[in-house]
N, C-alpha and C. Protein backbone atom coordinates (compact mmCIF):
# COMPACT_ATOMS: atom_id res chain seq x y z
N UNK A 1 -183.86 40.68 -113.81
CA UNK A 1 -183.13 41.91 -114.05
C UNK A 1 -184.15 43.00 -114.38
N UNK A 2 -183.39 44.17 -114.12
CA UNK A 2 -184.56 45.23 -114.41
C UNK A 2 -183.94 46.28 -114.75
N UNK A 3 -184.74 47.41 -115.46
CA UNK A 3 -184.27 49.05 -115.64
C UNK A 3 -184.92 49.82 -115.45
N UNK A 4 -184.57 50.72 -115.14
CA UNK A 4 -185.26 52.21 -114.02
C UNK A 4 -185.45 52.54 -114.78
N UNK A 5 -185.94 53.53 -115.24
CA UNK A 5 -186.77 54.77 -116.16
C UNK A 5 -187.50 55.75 -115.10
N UNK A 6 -187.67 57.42 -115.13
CA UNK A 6 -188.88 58.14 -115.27
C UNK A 6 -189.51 57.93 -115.96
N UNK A 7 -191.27 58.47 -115.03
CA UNK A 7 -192.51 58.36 -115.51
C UNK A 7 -192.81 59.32 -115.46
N UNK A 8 -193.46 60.51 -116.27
CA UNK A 8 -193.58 61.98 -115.98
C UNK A 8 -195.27 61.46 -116.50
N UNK A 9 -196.00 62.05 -115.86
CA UNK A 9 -197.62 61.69 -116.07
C UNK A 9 -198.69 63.27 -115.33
N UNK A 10 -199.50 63.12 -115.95
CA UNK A 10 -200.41 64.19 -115.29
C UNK A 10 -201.56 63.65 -114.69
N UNK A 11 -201.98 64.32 -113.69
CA UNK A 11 -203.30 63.83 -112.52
C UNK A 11 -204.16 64.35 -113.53
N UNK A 12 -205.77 63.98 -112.90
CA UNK A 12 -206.82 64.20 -113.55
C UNK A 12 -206.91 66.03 -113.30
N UNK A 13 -206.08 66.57 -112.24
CA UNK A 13 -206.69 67.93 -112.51
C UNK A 13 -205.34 68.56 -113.26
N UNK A 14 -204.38 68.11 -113.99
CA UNK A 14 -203.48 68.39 -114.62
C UNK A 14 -201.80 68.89 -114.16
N UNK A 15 -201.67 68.59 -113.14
CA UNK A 15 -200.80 68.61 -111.98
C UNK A 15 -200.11 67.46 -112.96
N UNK A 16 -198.69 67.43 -113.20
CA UNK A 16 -197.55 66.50 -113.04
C UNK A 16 -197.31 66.18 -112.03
N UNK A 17 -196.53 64.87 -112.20
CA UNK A 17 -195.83 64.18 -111.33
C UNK A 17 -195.31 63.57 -112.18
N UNK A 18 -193.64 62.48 -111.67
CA UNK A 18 -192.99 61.64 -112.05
C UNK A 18 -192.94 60.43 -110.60
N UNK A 19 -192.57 59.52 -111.42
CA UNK A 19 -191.95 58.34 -110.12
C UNK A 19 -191.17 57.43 -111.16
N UNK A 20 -190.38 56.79 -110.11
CA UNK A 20 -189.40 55.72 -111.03
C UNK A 20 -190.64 54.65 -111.17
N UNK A 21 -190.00 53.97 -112.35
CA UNK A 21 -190.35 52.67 -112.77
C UNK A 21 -189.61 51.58 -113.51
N UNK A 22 -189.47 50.29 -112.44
CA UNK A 22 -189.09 49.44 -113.06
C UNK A 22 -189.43 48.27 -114.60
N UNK A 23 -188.57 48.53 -115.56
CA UNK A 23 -189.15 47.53 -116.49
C UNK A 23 -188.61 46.22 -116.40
N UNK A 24 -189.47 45.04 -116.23
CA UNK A 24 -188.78 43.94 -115.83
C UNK A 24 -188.12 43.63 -117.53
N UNK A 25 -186.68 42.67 -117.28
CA UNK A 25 -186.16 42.08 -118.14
C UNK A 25 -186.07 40.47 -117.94
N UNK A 26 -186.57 39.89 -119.35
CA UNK A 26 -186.34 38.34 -119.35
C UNK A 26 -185.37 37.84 -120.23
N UNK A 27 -184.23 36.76 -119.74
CA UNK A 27 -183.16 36.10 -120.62
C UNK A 27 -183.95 35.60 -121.68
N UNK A 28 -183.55 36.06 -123.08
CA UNK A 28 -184.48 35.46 -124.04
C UNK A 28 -183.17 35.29 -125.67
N UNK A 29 -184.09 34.76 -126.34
CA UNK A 29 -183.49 35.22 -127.44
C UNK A 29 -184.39 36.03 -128.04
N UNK A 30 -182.70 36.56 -128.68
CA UNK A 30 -183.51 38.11 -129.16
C UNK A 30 -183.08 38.14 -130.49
N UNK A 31 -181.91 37.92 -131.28
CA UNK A 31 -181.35 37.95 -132.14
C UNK A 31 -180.35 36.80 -132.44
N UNK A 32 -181.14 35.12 -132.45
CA UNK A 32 -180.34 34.19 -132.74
C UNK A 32 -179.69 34.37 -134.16
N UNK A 33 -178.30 33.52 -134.20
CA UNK A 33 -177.75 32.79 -133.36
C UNK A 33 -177.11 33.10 -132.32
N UNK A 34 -176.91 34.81 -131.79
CA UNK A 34 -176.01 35.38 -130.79
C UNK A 34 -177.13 34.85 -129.44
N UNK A 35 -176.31 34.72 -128.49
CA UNK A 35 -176.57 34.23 -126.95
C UNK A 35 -177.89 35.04 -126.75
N UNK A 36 -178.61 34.52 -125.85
CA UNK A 36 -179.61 34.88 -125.41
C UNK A 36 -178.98 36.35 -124.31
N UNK A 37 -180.08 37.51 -124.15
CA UNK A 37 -180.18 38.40 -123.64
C UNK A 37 -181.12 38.86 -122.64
N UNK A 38 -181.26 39.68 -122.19
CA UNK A 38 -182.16 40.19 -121.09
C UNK A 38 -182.78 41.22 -122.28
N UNK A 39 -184.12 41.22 -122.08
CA UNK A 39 -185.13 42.08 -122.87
C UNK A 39 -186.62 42.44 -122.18
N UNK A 40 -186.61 43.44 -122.43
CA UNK A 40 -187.82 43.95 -121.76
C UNK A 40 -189.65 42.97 -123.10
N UNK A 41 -190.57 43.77 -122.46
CA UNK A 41 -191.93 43.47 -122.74
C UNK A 41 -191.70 44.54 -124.25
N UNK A 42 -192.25 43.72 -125.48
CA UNK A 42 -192.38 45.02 -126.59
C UNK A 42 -193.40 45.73 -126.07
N UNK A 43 -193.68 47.49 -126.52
CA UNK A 43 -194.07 48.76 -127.08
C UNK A 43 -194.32 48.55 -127.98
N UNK A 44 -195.63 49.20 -128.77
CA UNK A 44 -196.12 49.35 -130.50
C UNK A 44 -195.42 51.27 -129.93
N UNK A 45 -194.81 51.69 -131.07
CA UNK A 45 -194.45 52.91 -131.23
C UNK A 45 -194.76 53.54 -132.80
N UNK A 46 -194.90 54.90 -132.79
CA UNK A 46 -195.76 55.23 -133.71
C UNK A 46 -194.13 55.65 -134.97
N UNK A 47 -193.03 56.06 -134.18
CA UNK A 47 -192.16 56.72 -135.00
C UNK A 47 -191.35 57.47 -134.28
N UNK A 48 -190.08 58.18 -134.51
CA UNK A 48 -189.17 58.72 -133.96
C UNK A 48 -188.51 59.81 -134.33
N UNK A 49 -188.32 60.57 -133.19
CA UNK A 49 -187.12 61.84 -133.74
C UNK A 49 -186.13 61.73 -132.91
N UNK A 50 -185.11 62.64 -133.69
CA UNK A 50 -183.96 63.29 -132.74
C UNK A 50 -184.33 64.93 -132.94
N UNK A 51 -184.08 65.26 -131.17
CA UNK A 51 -184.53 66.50 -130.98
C UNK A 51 -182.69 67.20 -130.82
N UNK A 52 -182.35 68.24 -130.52
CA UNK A 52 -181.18 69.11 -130.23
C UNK A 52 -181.80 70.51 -129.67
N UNK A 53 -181.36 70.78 -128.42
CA UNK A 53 -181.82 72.03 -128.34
C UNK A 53 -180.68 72.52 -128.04
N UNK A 54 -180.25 73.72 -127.74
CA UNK A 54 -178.96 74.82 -127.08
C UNK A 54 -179.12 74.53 -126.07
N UNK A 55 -177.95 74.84 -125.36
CA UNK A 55 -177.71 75.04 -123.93
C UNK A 55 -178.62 76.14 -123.14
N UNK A 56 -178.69 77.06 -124.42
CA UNK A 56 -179.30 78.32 -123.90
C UNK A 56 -180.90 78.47 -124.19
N UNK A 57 -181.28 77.20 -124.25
CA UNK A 57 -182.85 77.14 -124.14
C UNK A 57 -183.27 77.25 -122.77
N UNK A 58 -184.78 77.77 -123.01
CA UNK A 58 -185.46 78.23 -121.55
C UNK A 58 -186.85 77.72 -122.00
N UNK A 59 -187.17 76.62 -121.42
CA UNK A 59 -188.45 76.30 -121.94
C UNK A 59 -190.08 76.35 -121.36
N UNK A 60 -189.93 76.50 -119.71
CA UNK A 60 -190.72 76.99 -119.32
C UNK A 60 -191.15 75.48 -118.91
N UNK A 61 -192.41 75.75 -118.06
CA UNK A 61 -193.43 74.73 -118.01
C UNK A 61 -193.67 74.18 -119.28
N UNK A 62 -194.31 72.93 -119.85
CA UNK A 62 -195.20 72.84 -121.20
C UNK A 62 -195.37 71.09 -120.94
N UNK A 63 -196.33 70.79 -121.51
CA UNK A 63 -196.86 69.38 -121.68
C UNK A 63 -196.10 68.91 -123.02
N UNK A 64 -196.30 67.78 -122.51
CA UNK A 64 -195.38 66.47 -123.72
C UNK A 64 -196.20 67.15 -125.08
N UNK A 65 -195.37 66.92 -125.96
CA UNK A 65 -196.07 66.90 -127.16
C UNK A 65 -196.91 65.88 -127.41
N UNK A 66 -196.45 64.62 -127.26
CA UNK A 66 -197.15 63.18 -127.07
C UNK A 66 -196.32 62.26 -126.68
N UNK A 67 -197.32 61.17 -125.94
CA UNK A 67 -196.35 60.11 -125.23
C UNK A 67 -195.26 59.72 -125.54
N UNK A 68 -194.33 59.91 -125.00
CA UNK A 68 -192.48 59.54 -125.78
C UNK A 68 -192.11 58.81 -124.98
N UNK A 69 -191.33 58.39 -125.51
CA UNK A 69 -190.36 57.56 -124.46
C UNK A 69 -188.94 58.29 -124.95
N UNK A 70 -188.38 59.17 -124.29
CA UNK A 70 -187.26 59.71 -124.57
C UNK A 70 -185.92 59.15 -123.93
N UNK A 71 -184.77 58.93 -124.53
CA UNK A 71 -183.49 58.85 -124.22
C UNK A 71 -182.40 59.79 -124.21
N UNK A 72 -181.69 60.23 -123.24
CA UNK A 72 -181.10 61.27 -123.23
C UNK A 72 -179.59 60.99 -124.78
N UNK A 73 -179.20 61.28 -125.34
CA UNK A 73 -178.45 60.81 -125.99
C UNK A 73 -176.64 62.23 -125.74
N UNK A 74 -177.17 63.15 -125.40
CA UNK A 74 -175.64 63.81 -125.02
C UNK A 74 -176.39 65.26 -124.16
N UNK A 75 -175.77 65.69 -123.01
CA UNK A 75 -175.87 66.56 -122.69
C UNK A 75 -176.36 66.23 -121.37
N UNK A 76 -176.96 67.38 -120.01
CA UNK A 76 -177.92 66.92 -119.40
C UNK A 76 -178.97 67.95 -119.38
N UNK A 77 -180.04 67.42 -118.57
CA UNK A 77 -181.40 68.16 -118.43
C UNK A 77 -181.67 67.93 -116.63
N UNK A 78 -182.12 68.82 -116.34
CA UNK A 78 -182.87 68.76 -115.53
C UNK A 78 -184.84 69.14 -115.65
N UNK A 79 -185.30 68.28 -115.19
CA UNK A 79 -186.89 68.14 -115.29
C UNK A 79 -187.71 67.87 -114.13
N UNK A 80 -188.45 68.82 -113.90
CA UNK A 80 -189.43 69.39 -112.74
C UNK A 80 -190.49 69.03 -113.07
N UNK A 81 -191.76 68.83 -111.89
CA UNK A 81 -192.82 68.28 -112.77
C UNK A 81 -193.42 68.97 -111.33
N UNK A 82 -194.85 69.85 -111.69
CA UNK A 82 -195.50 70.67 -111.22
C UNK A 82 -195.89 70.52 -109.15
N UNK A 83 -195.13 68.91 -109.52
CA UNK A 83 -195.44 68.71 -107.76
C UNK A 83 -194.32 69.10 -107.15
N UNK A 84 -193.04 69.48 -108.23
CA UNK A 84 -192.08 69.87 -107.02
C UNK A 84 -190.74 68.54 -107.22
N UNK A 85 -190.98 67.43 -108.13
CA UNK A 85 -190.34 66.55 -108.53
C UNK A 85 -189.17 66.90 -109.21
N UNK A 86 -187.36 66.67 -108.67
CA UNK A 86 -186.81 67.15 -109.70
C UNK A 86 -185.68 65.52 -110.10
N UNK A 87 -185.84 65.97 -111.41
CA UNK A 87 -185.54 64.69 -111.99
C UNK A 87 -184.01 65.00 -112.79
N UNK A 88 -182.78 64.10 -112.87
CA UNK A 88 -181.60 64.79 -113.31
C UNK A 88 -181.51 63.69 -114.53
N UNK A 89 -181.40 64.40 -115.85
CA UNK A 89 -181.18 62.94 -117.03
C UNK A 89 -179.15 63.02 -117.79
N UNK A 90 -178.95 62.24 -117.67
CA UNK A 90 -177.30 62.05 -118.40
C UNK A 90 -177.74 61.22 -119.24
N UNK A 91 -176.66 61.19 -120.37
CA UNK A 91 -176.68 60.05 -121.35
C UNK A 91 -177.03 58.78 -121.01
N UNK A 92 -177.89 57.86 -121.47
CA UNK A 92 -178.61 56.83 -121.14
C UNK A 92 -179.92 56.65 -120.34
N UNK A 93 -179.57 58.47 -119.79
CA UNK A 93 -181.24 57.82 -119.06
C UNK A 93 -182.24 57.74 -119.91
N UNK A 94 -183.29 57.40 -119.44
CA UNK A 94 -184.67 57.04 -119.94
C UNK A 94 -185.88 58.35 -119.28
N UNK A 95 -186.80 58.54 -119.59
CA UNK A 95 -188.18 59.13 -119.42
C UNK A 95 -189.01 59.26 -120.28
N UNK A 96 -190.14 58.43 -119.50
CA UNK A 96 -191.36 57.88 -120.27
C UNK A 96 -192.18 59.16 -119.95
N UNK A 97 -192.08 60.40 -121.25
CA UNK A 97 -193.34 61.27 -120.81
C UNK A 97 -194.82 61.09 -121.32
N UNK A 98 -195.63 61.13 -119.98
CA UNK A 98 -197.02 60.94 -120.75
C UNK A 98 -197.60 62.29 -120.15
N UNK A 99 -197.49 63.22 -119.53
CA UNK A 99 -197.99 64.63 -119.49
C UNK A 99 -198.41 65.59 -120.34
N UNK A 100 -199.12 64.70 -121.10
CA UNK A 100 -199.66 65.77 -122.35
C UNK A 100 -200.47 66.66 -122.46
N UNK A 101 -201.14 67.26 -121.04
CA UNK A 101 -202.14 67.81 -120.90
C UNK A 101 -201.99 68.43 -119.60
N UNK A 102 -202.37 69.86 -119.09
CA UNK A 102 -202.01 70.67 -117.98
C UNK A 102 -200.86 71.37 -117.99
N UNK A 103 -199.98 71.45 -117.00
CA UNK A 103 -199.23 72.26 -116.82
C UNK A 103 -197.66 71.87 -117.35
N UNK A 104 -197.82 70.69 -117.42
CA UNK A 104 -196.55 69.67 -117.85
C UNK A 104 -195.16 69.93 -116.93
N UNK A 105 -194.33 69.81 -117.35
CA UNK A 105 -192.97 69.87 -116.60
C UNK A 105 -192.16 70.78 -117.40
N UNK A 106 -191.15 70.84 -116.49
CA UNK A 106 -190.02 72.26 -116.87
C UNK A 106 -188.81 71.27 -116.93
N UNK A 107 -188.07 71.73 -118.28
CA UNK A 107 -187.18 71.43 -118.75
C UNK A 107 -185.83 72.39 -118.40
N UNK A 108 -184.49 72.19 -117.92
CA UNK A 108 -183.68 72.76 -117.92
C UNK A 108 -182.35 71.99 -118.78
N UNK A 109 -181.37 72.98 -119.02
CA UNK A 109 -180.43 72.56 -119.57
C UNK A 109 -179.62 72.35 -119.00
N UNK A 110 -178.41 71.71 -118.44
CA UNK A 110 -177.44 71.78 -117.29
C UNK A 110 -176.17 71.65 -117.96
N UNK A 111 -175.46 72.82 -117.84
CA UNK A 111 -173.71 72.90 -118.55
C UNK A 111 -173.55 73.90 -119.41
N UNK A 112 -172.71 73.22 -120.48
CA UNK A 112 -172.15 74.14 -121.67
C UNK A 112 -172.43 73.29 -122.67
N UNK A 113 -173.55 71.51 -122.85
CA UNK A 113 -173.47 71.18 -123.97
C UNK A 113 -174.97 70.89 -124.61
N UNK A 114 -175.22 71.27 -125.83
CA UNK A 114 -176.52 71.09 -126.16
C UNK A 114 -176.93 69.82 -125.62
N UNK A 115 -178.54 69.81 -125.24
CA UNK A 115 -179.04 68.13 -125.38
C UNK A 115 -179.56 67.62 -126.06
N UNK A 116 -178.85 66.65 -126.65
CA UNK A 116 -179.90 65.51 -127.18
C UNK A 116 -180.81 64.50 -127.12
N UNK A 117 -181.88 64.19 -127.56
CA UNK A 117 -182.61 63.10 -126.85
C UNK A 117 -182.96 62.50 -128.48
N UNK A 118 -183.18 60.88 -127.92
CA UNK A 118 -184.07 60.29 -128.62
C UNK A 118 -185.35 60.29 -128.44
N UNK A 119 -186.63 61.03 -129.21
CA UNK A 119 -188.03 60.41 -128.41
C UNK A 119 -188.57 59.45 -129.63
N UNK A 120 -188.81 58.52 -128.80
CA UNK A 120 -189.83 57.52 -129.91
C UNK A 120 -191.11 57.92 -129.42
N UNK A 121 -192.52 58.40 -130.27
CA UNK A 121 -193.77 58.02 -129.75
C UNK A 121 -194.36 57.08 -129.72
N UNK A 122 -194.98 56.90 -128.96
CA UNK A 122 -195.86 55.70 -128.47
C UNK A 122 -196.87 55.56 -128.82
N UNK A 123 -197.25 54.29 -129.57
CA UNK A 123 -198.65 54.28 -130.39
C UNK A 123 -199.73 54.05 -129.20
């Protein structure tokens, strides 16, 4: 089994890009005595926020703050990444940003509802 995620990353001359990526999942236990589950490979992560922005944010180009692994948690976004990549996130998606440097990607808001995300950083 597996789960898709974006990868938002920057080239050596600071150009974004994204591509999907699969994380493989293995039947394991995860939390005996409940049934075994499908679980990905652990992450060391450094710590977490919840972000909220308005609908009526305009954020421009900008690089990750630092490697996240973000989850959309309400709203949507749309996210561009300097090659021309456009990426659409709803509740549940995933994007692993590592573009911390260059031109980064453009964030949009899509609708009438703020978005939320989870980002965990990545140690």
């Amino acid at each position: 089994m597996k789960k898709r995620y974006w990868r938002v990353f920057s080239d050596e001359q600071g150009a974004s890009h994204a591509k999907e990526v699969d994380a493989e999942l293995e039947l394991r236990d995860y939390a005996p005595p409940a049934p075994p589950v499908f679980v990905s490979r652990p992450a060391s992560a450094a710590g977490f926020v919840f972000v909220v922005a308005p609908q009526t944010l305009v954020a421009g180009f900008h690089p990750a703050p630092r490697r996240e692994l973000q989850v959309v948690l309400r709203g949507v976004v749309e996210v561009e990444t300097s090659d021309g990549t456009l990426m659409r996130g709803e509740p549940g998606d995933v994007f692993m940003v590592e573009d911390t440097h260059g031109r980064g990607h453009l964030s949009t808001i899509v609708g009438d509802q703020a978005l939320e995300i989870l980002a965990v950083s990545l140690a």
